[in-house]
N, C-alpha and C. Protein backbone atom coordinates (compact mmCIF):
# COMPACT_ATOMS: atom_id res chain seq x y z
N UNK A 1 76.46 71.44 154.56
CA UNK A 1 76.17 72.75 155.10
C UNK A 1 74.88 73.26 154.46
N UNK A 2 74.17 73.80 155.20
CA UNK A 2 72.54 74.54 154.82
C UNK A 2 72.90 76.13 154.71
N UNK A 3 72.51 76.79 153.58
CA UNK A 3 72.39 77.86 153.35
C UNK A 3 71.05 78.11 153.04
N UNK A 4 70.49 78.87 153.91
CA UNK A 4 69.23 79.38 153.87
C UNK A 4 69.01 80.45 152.86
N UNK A 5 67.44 80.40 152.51
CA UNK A 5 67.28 80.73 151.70
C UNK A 5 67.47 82.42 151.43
N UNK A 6 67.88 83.22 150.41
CA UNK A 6 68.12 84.93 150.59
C UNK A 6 67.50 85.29 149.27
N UNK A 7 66.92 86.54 149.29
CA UNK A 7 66.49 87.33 148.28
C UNK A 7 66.09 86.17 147.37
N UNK A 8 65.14 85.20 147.72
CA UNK A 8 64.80 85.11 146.45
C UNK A 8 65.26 83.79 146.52
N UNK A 9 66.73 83.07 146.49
CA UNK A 9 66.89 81.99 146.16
C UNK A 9 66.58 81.15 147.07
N UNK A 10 66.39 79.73 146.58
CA UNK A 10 66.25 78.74 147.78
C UNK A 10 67.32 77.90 148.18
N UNK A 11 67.26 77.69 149.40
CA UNK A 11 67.69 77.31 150.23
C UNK A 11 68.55 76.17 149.48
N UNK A 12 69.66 75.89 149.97
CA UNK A 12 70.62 74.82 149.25
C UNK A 12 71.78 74.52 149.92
N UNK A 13 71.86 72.90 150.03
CA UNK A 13 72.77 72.46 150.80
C UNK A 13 74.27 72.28 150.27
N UNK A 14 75.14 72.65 150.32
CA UNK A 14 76.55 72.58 150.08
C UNK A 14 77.56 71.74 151.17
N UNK A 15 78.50 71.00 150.31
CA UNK A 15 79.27 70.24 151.21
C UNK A 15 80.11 71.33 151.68
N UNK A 16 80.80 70.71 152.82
CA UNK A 16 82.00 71.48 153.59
C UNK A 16 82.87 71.82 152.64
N UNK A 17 83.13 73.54 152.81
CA UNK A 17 84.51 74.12 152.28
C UNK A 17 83.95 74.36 150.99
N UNK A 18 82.66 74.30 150.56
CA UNK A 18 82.24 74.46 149.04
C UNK A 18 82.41 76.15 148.79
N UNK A 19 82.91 76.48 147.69
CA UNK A 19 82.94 77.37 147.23
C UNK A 19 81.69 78.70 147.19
N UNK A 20 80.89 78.01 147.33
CA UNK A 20 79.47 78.79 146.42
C UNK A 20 78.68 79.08 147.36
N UNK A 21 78.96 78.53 148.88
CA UNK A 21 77.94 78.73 149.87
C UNK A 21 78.64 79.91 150.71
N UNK A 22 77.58 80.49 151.34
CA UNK A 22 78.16 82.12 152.05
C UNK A 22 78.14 81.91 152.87
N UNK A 23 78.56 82.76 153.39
CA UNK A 23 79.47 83.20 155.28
C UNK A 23 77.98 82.49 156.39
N UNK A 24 76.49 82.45 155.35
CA UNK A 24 75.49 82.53 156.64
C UNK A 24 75.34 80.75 156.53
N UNK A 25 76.18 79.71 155.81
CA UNK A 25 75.58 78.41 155.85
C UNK A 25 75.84 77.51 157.12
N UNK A 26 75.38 76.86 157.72
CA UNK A 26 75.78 76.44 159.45
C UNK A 26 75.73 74.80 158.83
N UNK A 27 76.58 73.75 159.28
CA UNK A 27 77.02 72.46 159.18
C UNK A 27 75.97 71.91 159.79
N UNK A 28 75.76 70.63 158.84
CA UNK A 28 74.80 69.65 159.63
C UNK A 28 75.34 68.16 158.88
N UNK A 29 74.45 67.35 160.25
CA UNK A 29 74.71 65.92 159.25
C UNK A 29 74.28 65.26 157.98
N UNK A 30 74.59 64.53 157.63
CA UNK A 30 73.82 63.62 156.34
C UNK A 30 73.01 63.27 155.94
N UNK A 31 72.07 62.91 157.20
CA UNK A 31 70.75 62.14 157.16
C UNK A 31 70.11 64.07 157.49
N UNK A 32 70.29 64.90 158.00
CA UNK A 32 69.82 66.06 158.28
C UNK A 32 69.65 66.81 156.74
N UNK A 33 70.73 66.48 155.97
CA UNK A 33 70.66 67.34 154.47
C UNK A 33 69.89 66.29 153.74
N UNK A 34 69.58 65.18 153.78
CA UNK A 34 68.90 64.34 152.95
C UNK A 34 67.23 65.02 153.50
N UNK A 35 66.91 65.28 154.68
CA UNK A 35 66.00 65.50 155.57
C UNK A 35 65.22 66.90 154.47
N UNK A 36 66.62 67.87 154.89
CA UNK A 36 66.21 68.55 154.11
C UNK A 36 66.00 69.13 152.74
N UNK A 37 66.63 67.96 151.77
CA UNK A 37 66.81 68.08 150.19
C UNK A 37 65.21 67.44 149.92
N UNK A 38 64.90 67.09 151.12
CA UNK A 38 63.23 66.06 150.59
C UNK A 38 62.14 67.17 150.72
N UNK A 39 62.41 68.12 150.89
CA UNK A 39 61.63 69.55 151.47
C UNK A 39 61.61 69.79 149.98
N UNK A 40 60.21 70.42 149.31
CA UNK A 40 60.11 71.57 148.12
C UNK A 40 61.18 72.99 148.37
N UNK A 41 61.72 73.14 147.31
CA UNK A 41 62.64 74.52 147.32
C UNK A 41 63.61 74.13 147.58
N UNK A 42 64.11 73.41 148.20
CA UNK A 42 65.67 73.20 148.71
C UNK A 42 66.34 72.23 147.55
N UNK A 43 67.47 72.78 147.26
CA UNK A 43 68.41 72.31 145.82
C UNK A 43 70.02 71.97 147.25
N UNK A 44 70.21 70.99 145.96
CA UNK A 44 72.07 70.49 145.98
C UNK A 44 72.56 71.19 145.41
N UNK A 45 73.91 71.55 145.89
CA UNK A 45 74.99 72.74 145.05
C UNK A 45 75.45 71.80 143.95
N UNK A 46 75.36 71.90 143.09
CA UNK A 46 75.72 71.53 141.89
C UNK A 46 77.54 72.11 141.45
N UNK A 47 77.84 73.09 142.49
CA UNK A 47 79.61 73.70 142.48
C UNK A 47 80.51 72.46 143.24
N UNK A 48 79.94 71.85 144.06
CA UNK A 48 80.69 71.20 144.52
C UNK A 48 80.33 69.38 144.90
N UNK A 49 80.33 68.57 145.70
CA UNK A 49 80.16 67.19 145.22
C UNK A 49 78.76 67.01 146.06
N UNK A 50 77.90 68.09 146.58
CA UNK A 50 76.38 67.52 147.24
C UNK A 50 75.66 67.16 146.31
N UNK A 51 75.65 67.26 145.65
CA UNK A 51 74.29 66.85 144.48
C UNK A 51 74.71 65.63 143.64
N UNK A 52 75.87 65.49 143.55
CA UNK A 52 76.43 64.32 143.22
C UNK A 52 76.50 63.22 143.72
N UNK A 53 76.66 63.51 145.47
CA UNK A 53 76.54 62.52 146.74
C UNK A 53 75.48 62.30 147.30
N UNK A 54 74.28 63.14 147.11
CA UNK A 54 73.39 63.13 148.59
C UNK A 54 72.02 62.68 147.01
N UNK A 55 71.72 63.27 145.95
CA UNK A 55 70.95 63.07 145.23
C UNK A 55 70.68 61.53 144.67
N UNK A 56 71.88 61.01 144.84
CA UNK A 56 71.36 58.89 144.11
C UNK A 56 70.44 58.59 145.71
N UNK A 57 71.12 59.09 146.87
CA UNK A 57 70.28 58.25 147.81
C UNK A 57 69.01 59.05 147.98
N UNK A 58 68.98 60.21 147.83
CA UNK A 58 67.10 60.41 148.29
C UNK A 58 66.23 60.03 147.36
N UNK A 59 66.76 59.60 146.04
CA UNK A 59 65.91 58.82 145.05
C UNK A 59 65.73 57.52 144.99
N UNK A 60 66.89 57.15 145.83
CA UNK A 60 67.39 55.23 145.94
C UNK A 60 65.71 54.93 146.49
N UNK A 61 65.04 53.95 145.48
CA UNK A 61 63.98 53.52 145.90
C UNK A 61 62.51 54.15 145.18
N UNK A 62 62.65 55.44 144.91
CA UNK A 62 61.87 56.01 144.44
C UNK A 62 60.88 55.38 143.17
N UNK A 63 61.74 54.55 142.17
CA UNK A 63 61.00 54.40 141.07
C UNK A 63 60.26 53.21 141.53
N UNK A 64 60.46 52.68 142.90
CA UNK A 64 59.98 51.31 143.11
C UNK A 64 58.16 52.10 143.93
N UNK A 65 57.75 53.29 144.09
CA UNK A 65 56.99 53.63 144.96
C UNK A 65 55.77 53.66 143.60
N UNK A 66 54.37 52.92 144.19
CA UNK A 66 53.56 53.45 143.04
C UNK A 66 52.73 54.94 143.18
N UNK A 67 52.81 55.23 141.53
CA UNK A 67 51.35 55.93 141.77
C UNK A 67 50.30 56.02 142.34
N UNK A 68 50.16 57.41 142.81
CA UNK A 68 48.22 57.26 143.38
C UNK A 68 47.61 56.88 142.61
N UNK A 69 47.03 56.07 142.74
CA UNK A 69 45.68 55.23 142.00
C UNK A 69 46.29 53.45 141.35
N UNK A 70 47.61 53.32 141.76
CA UNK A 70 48.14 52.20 140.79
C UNK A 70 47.60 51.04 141.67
């Protein structure tokens, strides 16, 4: 689920039924929250199991990418 961003905080995806996300968060798919966890500002809820689940795969690969200039 995507909870957009309010007063200030950013935007952050929460799994279904998570505690911490408010009345305004609307459901999306997997590859849609990975989509959007790759966006600046947007965080995993750390209350419930998104950041636990969705964070190994948008990094899966990452340390293999080089530096500019390598």
């Amino acid at each position: 689920m995507l909870d957009g961003r309010t007063h200030g905080r950013p935007a952050t995806v929460h799994a279904e039924g998570c505690s911490g996300a408010t009345d305004r968060a609307h459901p999306m798919g997997t590859t849609q929250a990975l989509d959007v966890l790759a966006r600046p500002g947007t965080m995993a809820c750390t209350v419930c199991e998104a950041a636990e689940a969705l964070l190994p795969i948008l990094a899966h690969g990452q340390e293999d990418v080089p530096a500019p200039g390598d």
